[in-house]
Each structure stands twice: as C-alpha cells, then as structure tokens.
N, C-alpha and C. Protein backbone atom coordinates (compact mmCIF):
# COMPACT_ATOMS: atom_id res chain seq x y z
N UNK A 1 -1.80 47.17 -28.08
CA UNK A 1 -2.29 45.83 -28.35
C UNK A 1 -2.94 45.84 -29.71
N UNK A 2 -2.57 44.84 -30.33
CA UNK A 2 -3.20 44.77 -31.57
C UNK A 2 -4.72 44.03 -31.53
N UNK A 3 -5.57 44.69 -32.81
CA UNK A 3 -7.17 44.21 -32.57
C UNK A 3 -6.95 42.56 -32.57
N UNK A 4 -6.28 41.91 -33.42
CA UNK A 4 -6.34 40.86 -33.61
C UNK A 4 -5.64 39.96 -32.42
N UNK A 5 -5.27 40.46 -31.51
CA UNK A 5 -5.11 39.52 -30.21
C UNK A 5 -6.32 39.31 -29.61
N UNK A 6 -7.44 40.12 -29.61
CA UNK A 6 -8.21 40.52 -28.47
C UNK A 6 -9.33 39.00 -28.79
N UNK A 7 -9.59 38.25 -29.83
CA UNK A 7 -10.48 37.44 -29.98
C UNK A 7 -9.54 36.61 -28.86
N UNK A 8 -8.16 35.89 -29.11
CA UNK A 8 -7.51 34.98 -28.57
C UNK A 8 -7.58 35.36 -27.07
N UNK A 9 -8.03 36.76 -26.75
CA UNK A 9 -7.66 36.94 -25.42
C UNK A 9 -9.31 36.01 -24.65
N UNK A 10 -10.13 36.44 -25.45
CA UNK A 10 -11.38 36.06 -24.96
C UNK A 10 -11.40 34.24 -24.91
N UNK A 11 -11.21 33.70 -25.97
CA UNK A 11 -10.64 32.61 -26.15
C UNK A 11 -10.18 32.24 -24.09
N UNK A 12 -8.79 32.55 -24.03
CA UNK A 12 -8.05 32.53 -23.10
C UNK A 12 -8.98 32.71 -21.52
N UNK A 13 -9.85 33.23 -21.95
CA UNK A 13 -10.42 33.59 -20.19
C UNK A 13 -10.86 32.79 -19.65
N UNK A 14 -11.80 31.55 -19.89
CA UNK A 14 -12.35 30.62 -19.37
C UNK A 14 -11.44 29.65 -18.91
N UNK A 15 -10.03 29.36 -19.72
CA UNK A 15 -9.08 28.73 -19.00
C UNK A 15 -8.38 29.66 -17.98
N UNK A 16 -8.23 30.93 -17.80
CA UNK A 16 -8.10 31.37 -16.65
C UNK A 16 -8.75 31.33 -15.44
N UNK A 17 -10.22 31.23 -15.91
CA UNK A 17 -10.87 30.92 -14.58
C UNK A 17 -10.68 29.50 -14.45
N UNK A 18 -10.32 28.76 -14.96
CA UNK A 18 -10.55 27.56 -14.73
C UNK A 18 -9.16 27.44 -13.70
N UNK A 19 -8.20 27.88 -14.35
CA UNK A 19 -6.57 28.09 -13.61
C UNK A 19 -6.47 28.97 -12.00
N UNK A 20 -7.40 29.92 -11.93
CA UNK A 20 -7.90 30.63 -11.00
C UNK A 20 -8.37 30.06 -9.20
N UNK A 21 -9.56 29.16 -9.69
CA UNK A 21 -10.31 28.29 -9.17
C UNK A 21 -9.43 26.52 -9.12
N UNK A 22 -8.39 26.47 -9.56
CA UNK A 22 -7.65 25.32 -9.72
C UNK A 22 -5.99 25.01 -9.32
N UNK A 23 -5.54 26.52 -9.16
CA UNK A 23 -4.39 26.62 -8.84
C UNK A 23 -3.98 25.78 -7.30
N UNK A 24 -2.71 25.53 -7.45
CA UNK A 24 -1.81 24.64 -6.44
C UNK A 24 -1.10 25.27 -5.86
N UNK A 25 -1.00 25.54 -4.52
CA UNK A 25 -0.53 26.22 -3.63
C UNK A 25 0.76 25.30 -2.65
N UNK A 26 2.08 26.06 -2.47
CA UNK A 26 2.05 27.35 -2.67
C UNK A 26 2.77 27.80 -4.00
N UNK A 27 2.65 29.23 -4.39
CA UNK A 27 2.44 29.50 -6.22
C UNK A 27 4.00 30.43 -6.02
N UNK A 28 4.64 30.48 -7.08
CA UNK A 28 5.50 31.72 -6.93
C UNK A 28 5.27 32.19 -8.71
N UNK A 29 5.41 33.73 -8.09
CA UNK A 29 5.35 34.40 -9.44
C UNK A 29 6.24 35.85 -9.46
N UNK A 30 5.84 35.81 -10.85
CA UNK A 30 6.89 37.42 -10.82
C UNK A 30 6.24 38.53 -10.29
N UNK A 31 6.83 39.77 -9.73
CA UNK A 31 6.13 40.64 -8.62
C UNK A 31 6.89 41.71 -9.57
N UNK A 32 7.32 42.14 -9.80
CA UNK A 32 8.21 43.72 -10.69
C UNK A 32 9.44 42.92 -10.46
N UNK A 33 9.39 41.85 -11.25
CA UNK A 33 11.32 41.54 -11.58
C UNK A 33 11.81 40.31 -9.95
N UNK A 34 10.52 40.35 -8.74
CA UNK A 34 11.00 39.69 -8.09
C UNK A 34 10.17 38.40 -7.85
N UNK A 35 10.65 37.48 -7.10
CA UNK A 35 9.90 36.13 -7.56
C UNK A 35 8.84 36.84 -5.96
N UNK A 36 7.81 36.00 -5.67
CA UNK A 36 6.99 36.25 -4.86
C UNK A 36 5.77 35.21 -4.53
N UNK A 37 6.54 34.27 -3.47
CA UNK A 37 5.69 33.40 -2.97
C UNK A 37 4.35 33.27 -2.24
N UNK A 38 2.86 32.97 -2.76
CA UNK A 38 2.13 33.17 -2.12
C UNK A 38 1.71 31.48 -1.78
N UNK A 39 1.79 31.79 -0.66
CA UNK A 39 1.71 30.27 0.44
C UNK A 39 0.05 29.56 0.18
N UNK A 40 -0.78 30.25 0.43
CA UNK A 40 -2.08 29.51 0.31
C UNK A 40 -2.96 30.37 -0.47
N UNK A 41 -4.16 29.98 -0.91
CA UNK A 41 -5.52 30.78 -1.95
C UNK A 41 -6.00 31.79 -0.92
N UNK A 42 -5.79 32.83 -1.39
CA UNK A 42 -6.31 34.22 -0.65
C UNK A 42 -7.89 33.92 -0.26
N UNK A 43 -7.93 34.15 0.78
CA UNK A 43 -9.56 33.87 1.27
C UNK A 43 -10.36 35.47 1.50
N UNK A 44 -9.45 36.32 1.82
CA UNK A 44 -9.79 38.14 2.55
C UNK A 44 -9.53 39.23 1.26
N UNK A 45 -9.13 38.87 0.01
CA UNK A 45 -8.80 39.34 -1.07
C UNK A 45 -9.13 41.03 -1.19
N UNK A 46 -8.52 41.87 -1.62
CA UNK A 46 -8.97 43.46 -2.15
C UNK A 46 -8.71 43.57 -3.10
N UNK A 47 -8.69 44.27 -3.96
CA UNK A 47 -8.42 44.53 -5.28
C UNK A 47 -8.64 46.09 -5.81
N UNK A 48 -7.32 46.72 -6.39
CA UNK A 48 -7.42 48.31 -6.43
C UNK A 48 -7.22 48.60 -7.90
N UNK A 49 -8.15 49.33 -7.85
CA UNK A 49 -8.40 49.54 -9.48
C UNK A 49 -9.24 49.37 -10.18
N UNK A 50 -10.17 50.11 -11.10
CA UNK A 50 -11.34 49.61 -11.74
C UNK A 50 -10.86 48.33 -12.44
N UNK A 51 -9.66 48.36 -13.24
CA UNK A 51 -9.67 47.19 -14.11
C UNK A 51 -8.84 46.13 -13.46
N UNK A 52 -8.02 46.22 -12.42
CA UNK A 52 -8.05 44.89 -11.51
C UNK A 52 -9.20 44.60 -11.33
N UNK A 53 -10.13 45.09 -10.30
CA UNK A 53 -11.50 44.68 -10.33
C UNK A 53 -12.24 43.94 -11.28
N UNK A 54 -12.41 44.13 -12.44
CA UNK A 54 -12.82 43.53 -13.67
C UNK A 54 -11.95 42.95 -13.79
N UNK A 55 -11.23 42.61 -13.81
CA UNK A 55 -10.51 41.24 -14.14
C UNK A 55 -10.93 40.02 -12.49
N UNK A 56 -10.90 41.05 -11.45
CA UNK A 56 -11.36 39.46 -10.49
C UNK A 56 -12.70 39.15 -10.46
N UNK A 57 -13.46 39.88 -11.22
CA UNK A 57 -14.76 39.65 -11.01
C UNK A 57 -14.79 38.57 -12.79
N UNK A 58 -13.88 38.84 -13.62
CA UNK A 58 -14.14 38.00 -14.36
C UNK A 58 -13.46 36.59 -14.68
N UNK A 59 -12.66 36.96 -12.89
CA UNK A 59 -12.41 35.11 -12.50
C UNK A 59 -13.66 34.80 -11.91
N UNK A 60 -14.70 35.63 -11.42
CA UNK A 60 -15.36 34.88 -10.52
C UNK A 60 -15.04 34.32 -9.17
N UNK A 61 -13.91 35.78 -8.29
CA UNK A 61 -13.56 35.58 -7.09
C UNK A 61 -14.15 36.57 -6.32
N UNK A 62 -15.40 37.28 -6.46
CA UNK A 62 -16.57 37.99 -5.37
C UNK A 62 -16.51 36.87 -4.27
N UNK A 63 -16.59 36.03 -4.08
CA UNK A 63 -16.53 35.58 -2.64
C UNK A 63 -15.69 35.78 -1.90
N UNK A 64 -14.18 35.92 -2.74
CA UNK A 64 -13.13 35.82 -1.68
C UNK A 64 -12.44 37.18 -1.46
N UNK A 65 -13.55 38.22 -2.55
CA UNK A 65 -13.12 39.66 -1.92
C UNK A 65 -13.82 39.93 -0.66
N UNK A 66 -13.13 41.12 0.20
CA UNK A 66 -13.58 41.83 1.19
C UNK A 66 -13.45 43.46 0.89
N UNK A 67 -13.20 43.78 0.02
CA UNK A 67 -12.97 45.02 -0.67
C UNK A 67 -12.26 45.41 -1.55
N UNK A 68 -12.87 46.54 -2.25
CA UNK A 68 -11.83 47.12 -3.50
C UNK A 68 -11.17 48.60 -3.03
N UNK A 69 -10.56 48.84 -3.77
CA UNK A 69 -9.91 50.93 -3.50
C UNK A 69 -9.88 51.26 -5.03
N UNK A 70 -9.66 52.49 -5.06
CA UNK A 70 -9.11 53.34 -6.25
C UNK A 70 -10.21 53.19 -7.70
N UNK A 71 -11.50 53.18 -6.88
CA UNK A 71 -12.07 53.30 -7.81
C UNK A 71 -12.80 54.84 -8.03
N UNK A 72 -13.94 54.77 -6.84
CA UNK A 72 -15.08 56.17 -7.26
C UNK A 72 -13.73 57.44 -7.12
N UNK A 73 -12.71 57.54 -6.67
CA UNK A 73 -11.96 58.57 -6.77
C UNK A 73 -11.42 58.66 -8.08
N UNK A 74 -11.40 57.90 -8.95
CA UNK A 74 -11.26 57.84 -10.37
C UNK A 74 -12.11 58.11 -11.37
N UNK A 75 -12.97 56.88 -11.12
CA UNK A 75 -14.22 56.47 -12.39
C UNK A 75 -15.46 56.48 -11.93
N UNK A 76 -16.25 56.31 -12.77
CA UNK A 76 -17.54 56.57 -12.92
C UNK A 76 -18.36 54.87 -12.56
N UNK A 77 -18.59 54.45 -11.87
CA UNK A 77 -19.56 52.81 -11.93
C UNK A 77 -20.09 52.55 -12.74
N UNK A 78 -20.12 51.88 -13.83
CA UNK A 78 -21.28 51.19 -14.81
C UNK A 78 -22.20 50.39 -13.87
N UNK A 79 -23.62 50.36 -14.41
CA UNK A 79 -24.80 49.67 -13.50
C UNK A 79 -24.62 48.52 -13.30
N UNK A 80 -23.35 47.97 -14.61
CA UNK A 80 -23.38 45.97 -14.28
C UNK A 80 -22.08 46.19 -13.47
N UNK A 81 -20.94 46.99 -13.51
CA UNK A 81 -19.94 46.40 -12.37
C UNK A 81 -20.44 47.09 -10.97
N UNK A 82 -21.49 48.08 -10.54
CA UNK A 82 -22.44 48.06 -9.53
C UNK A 82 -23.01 46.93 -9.26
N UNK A 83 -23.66 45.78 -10.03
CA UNK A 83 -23.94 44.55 -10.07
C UNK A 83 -22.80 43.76 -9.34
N UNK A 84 -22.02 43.42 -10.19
CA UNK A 84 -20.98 42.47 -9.91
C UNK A 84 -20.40 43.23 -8.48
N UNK A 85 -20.45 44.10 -8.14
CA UNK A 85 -19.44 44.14 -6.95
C UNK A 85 -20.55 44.10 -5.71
N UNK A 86 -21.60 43.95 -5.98
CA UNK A 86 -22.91 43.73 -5.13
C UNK A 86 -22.33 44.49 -3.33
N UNK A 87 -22.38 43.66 -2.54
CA UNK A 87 -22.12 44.29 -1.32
C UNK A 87 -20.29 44.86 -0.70
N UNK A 88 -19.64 44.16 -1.37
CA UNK A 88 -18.30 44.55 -1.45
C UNK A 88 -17.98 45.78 -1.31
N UNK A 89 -17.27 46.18 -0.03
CA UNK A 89 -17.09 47.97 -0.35
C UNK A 89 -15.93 48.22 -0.47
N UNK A 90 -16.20 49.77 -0.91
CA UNK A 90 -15.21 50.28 -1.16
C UNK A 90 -14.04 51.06 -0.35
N UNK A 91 -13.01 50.06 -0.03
CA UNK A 91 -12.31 50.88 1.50
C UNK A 91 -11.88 52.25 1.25
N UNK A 92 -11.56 52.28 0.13
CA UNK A 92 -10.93 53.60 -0.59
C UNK A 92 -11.07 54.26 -1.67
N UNK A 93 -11.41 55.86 -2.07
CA UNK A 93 -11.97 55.74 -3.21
C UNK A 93 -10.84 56.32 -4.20
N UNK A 94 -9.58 56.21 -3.42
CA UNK A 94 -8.36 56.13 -4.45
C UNK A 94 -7.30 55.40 -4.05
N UNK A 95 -6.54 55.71 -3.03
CA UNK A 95 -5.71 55.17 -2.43
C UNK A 95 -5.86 54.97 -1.03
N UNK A 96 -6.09 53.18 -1.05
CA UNK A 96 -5.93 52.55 0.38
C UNK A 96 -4.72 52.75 1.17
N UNK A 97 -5.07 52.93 2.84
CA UNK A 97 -3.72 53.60 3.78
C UNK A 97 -3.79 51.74 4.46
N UNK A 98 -2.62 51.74 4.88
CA UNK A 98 -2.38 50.30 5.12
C UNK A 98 -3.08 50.09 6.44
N UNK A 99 -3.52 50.84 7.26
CA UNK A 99 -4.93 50.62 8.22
C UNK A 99 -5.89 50.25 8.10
N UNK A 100 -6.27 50.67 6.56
CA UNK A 100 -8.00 49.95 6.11
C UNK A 100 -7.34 48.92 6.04
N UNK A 101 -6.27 48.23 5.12
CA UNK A 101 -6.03 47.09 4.61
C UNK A 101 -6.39 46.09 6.13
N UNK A 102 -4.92 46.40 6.77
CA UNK A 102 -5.51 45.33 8.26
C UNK A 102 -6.75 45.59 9.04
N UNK A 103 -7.43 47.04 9.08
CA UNK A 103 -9.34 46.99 9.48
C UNK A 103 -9.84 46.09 8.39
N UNK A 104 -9.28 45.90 7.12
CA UNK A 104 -10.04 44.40 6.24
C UNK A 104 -9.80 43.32 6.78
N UNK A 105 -8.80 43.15 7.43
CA UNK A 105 -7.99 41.73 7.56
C UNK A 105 -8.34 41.34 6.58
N UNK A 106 -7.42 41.93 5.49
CA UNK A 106 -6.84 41.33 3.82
C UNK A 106 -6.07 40.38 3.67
N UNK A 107 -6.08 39.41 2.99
CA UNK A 107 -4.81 38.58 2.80
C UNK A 107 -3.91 38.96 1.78
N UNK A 108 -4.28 39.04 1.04
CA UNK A 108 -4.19 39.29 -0.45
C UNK A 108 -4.58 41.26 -1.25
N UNK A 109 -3.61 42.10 -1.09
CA UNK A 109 -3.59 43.16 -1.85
C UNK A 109 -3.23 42.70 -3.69
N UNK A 110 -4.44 43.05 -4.37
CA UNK A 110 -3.90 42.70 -6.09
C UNK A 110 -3.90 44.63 -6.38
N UNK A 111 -2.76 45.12 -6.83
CA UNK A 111 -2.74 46.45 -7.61
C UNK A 111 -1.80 46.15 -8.74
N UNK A 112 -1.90 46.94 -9.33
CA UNK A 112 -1.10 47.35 -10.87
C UNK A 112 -0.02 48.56 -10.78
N UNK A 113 1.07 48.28 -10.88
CA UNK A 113 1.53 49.25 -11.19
C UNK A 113 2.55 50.26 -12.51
N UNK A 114 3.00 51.52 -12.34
CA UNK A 114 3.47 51.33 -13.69
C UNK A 114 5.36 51.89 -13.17
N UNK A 115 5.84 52.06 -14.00
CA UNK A 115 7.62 51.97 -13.89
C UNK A 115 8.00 53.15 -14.38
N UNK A 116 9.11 53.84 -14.25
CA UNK A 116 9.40 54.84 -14.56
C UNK A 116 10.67 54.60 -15.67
C-alpha cells in the first residue's frame, strides 16, 4: 500500500461506519470469488483476528459481538484494544473449533483469509 492512500483511507472510515450501522438487508457480497448472501444484521457476531477485530471495533459493532479468536495465541493486547474489547471474550486464542462457535450461538463468523 502506498503512504499516500492511507490519509484517503481515514477520510473513508466514518462513511463506513455510517454504511455499517445503515446497511439494507438482505446484502450479497463477494466471499473468495463467491457471491454470499447474508439475510439479516448479525446480532451474535465473532470476529478472528487482531486486525478483523480492529476493524469491528472501528465500526463500532462491540454490541453485536459475542466473541473474538486468534488473538492472545498470536499477539500481544495493547491497553486501548484491552479497552475496546471490554468484556467480550476470547473463545479462542488462535483457532476457533466450530463448537465454541455454536456454544456462542454466533451468527456471523468475520475471518480473513489468504490464497495460495
């Protein structure tokens, strides 16, 4: 990424939350190349990954998480995303087994992945 995107990206975030908190259901989007319909606004949400995490915490969707994974098995906590993730735990501290997911009753799994 070039330095000079990164102002426009900041630019860009507040209309994401705004898009976030505003979206019309139901949404389809791209999933790895496939379309992927999500029917209603995730209410049970998880999120795996330090920087998924930071990104839903900088929609401002802590309410509609019920947990994160793949973090303390990775990274280290900064004291403010200790903040931001306030009581939210951590089902997994790398990789969630699809048992925690339904002991969450998750609606919504957000991960990243990468391609070979």
């Amino acid at each position: 990424m070039k330095w000079s995107v990164i102002p426009t990206l900041f630019l860009l975030l507040p209309m994401a939350t705004a898009n976030a908190t505003n979206t019309r259901y139901p949404v389809t989007v791209d999933n790895c190349g496939s379309p992927l319909t999500i029917e209603k606004r995730p209410t049970r949400a998880v999120f795996h990954d330090i920087n998924m995490t930071d990104m839903a915490f900088s929609l401002g969707l802590q309410k509609s998480m019920v947990g994160v994974t793949g973090i303390t098995g990775w990274y280290k906590m900064s004291p403010s995303f200790q903040q931001l993730l306030g009581n939210i735990p951590e089902l997994a501290p790398k990789y969630p087994s699809l048992e925690k997911l339904i002991a969450a009753q998750a609606d919504f799994f957000f991960a990243a992945g990468t391609t070979a």
